[in-house]
Structures are given as C-alpha cells and as structure tokens.
PDB file of N, CA and C in Angstrom:
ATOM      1  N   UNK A   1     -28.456  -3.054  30.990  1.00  0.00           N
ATOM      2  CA  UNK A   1     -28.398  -4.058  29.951  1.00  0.00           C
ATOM      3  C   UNK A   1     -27.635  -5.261  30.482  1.00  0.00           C
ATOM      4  N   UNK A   2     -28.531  -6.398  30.379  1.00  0.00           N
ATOM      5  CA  UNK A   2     -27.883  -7.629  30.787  1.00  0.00           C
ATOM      6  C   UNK A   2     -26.631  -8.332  29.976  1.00  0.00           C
ATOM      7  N   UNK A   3     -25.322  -8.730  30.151  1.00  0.00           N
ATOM      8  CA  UNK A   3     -24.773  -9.166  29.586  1.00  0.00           C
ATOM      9  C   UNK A   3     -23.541 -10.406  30.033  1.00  0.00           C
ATOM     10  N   UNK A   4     -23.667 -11.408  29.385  1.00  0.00           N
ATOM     11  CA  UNK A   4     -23.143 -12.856  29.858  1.00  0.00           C
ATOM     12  C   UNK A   4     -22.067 -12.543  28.671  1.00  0.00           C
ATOM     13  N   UNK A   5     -20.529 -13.134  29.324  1.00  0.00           N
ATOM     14  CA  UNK A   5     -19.768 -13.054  28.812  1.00  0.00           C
ATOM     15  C   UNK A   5     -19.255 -14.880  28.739  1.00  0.00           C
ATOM     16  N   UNK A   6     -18.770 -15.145  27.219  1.00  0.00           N
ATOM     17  CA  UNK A   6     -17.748 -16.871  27.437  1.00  0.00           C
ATOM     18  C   UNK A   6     -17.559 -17.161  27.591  1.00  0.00           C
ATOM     19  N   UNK A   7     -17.452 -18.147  28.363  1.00  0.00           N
ATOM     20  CA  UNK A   7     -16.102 -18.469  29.101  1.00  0.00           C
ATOM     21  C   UNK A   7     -15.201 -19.117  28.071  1.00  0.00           C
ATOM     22  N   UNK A   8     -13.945 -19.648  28.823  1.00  0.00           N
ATOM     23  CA  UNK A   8     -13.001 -20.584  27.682  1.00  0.00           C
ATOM     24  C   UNK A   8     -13.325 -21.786  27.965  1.00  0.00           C
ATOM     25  N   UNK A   9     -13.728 -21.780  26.620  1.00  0.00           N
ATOM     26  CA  UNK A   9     -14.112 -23.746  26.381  1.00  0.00           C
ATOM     27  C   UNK A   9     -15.759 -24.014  26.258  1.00  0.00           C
ATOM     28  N   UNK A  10     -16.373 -22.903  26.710  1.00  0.00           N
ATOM     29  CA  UNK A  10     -17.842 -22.780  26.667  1.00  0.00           C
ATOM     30  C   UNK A  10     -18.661 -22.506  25.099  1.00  0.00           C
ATOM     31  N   UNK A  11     -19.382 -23.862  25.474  1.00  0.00           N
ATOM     32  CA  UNK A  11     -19.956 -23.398  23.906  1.00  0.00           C
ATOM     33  C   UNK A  11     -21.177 -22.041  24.035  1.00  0.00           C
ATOM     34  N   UNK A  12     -21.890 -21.995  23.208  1.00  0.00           N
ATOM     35  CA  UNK A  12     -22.743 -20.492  23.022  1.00  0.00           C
ATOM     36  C   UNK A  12     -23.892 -20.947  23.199  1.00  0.00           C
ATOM     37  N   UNK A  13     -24.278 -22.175  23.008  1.00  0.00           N
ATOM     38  CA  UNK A  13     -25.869 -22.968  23.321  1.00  0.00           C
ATOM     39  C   UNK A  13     -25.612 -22.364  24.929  1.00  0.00           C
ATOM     40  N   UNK A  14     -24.531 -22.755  25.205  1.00  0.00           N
ATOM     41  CA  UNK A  14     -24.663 -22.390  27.175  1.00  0.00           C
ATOM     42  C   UNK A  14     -24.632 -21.247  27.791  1.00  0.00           C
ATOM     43  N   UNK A  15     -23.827 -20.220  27.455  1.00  0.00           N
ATOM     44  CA  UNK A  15     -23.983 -18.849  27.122  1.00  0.00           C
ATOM     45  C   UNK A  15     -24.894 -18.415  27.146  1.00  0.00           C
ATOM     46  N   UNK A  16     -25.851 -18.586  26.018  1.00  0.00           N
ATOM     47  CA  UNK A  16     -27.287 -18.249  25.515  1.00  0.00           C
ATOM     48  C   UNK A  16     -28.037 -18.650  26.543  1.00  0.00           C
ATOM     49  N   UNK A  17     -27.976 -20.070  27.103  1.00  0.00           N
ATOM     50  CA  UNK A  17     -28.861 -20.836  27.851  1.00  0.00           C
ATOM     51  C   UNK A  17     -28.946 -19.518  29.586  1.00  0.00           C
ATOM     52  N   UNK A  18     -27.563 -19.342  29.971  1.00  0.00           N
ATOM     53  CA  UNK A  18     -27.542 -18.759  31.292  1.00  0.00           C
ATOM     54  C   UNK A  18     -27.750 -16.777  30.653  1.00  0.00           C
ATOM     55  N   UNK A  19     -27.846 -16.607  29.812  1.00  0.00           N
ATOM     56  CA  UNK A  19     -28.155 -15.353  29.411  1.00  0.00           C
ATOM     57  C   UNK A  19     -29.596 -15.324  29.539  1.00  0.00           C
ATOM     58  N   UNK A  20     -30.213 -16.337  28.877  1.00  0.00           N
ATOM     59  CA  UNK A  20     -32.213 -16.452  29.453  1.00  0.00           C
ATOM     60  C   UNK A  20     -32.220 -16.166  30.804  1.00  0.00           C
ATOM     61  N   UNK A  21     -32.009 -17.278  30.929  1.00  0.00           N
ATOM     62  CA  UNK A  21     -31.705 -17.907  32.426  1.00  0.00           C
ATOM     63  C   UNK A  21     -31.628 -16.199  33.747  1.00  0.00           C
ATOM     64  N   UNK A  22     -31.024 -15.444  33.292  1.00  0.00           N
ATOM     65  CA  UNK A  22     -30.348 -14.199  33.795  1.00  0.00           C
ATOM     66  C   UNK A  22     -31.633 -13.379  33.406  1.00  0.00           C
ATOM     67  N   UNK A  23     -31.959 -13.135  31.875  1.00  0.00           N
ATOM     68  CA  UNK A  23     -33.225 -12.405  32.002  1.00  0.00           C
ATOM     69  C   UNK A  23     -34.254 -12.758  32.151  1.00  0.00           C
ATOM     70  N   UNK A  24     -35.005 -13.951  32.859  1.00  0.00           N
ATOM     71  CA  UNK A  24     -35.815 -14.283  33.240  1.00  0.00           C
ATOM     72  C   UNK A  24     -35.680 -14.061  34.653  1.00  0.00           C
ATOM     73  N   UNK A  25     -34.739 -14.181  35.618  1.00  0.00           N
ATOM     74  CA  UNK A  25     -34.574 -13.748  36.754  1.00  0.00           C
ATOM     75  C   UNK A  25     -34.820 -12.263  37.195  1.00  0.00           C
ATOM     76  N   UNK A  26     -34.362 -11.634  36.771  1.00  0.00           N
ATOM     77  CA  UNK A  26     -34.383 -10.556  36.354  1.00  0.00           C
ATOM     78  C   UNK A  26     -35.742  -9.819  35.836  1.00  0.00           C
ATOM     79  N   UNK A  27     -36.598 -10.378  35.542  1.00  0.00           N
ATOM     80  CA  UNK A  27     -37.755 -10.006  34.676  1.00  0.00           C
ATOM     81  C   UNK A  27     -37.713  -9.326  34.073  1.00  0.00           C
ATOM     82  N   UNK A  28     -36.590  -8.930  33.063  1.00  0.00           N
ATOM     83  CA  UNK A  28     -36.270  -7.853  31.727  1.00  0.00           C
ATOM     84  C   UNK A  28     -37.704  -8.328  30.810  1.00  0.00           C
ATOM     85  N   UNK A  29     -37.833  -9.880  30.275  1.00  0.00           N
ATOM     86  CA  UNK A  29     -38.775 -10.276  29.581  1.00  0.00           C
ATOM     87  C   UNK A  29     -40.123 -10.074  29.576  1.00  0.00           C
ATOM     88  N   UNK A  30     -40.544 -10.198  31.089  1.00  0.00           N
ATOM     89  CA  UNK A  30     -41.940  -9.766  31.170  1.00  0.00           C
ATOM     90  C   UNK A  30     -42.056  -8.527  31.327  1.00  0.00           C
ATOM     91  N   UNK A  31     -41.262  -7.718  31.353  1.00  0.00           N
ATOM     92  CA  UNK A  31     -41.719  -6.538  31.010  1.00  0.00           C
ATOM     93  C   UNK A  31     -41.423  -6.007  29.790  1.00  0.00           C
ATOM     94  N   UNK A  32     -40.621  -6.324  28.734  1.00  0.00           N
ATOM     95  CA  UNK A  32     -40.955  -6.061  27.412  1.00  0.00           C
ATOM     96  C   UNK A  32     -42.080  -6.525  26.761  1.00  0.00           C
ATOM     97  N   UNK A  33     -42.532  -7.975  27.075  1.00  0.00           N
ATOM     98  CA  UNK A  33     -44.487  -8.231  27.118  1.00  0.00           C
ATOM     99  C   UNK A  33     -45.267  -7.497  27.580  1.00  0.00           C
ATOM    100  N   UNK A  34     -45.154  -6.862  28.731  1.00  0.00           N
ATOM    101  CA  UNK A  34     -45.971  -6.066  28.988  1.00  0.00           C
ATOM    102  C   UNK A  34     -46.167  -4.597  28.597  1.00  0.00           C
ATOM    103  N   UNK A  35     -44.834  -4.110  27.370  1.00  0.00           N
ATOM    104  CA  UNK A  35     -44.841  -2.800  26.917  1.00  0.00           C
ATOM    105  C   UNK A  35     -45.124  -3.068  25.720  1.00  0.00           C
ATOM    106  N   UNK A  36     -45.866  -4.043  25.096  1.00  0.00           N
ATOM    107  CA  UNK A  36     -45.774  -4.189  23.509  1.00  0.00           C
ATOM    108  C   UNK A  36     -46.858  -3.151  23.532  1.00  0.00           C
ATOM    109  N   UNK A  37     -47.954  -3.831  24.098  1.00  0.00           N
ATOM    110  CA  UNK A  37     -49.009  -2.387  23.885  1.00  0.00           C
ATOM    111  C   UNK A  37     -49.473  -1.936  25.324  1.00  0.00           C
ATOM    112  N   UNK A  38     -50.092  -1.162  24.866  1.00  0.00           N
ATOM    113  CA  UNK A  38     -50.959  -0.507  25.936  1.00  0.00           C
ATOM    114  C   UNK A  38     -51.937  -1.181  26.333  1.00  0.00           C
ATOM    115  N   UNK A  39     -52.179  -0.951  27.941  1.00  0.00           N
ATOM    116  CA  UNK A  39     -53.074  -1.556  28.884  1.00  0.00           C
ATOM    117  C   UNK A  39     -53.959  -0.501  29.466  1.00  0.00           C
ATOM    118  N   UNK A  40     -54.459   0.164  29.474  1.00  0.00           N
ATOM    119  CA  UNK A  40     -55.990   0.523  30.234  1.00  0.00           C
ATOM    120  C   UNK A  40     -55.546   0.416  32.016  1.00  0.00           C
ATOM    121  N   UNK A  41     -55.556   1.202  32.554  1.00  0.00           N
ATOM    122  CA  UNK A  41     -55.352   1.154  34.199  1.00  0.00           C
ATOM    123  C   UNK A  41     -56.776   0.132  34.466  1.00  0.00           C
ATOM    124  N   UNK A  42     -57.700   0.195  33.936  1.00  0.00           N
ATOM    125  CA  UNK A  42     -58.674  -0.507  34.609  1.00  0.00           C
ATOM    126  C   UNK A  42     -58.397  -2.146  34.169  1.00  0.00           C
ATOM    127  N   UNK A  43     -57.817  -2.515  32.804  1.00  0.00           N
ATOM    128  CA  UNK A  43     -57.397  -3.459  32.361  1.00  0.00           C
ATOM    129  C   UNK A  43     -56.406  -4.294  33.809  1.00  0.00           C
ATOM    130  N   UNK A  44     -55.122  -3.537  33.973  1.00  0.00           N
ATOM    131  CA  UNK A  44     -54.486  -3.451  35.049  1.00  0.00           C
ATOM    132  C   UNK A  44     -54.676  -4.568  36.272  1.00  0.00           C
ATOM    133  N   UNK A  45     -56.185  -2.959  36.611  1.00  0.00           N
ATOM    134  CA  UNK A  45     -56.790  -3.838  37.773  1.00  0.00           C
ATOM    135  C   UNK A  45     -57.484  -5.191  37.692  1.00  0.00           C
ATOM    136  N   UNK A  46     -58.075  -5.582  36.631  1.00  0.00           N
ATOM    137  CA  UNK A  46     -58.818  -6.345  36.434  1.00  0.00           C
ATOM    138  C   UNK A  46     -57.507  -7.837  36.370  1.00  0.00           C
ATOM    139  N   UNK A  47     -56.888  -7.458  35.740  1.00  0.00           N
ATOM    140  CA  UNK A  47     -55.542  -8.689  35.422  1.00  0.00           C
ATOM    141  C   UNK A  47     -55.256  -8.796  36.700  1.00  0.00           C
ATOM    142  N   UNK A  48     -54.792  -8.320  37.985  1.00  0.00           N
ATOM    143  CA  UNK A  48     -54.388  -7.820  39.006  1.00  0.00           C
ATOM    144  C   UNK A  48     -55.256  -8.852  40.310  1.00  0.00           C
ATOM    145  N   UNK A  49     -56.417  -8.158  40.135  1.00  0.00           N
ATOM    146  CA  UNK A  49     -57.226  -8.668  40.614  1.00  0.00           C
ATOM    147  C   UNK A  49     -57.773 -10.296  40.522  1.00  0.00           C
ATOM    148  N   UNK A  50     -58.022 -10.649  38.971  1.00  0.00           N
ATOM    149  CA  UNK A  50     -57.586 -12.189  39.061  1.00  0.00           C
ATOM    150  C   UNK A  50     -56.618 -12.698  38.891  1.00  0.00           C
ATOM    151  N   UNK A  51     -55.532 -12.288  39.098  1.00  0.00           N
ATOM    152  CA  UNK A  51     -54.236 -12.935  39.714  1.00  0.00           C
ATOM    153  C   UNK A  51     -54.401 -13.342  41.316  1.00  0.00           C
ATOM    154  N   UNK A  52     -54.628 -12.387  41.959  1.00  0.00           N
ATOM    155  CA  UNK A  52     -54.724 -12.529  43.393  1.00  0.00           C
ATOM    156  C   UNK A  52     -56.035 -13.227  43.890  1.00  0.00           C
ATOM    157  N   UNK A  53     -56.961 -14.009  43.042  1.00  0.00           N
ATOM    158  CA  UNK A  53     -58.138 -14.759  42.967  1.00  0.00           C
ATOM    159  C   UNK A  53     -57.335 -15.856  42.812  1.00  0.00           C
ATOM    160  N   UNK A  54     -56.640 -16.261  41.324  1.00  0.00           N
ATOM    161  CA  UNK A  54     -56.193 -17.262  41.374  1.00  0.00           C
ATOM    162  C   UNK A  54     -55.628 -18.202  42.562  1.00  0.00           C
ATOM    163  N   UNK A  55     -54.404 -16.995  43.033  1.00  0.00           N
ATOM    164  CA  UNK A  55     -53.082 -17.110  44.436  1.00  0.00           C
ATOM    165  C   UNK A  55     -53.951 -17.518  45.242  1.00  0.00           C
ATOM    166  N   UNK A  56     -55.298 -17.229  45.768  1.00  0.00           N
ATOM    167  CA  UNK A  56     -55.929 -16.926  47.240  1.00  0.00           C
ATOM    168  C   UNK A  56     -56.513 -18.577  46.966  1.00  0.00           C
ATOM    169  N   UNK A  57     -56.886 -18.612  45.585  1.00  0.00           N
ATOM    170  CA  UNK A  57     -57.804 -20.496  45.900  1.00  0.00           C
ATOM    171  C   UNK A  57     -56.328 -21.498  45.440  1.00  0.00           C
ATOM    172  N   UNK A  58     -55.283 -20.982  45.381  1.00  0.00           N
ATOM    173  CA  UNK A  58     -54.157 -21.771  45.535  1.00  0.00           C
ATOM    174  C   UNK A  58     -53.638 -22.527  47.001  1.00  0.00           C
ATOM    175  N   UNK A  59     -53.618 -21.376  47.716  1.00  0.00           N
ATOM    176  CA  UNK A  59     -53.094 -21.326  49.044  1.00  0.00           C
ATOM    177  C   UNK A  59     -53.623 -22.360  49.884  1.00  0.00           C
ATOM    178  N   UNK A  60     -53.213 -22.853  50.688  1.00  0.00           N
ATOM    179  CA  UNK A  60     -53.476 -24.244  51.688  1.00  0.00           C
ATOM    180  C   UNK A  60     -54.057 -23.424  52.766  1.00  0.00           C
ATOM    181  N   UNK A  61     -55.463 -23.372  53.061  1.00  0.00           N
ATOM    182  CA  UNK A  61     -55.844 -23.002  54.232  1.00  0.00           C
ATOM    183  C   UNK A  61     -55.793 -23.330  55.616  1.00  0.00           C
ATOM    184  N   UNK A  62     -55.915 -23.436  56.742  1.00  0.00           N
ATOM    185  CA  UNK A  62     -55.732 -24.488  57.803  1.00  0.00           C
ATOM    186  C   UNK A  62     -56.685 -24.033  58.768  1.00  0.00           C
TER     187      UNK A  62
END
C-alpha cells in the first residue's frame, strides 16, 4: 500500500498531487482498471497484439 506522508508547511493539493504522481509510477492504477472485470485470455491477446502493431508503426525505421 502506497503511502505519502505531509510534510510541514505542505498543503494536501500537493500531497495528493505526488501521491498520484507515486501511483501512477508504480502502476497500482492500471491495474485496478484492468481488474474491474474480466478479460477473456483471447481478449488479452488480441489487446496485446494491437498494442505491439501500434509500437512497431511508431518506431523510426532506418
């Protein structure tokens, strides 16, 4: 469990701000998105698979 502690003199907008900040690094977030429901292993692959379609016509060829 991730946890950001106050500092003195620190307001809580900032706190809050480096507490995201921490679980987004972290990828706590995308994986509570990814447990809301259930996915299908073939689902998986298919997400998987055009991800690494996307990445591949990203890439600078030479």
């Amino acid at each position: 469990m991730s946890e950001v502690k106050i500092r003195k003199g620190e307001s809580v907008d900032k706190a809050l701000r480096r507490l995201k900040k921490k679980l987004d690094k972290e990828g706590i977030m995308r994986e509570i998105r990814a447990h809301r429901h259930f996915e299908k292993p073939s689902e998986k692959k298919r997400r998987k698979a055009a991800r690494a379609r996307i990445r591949a016509l990203q890439t600078p060829r030479y």
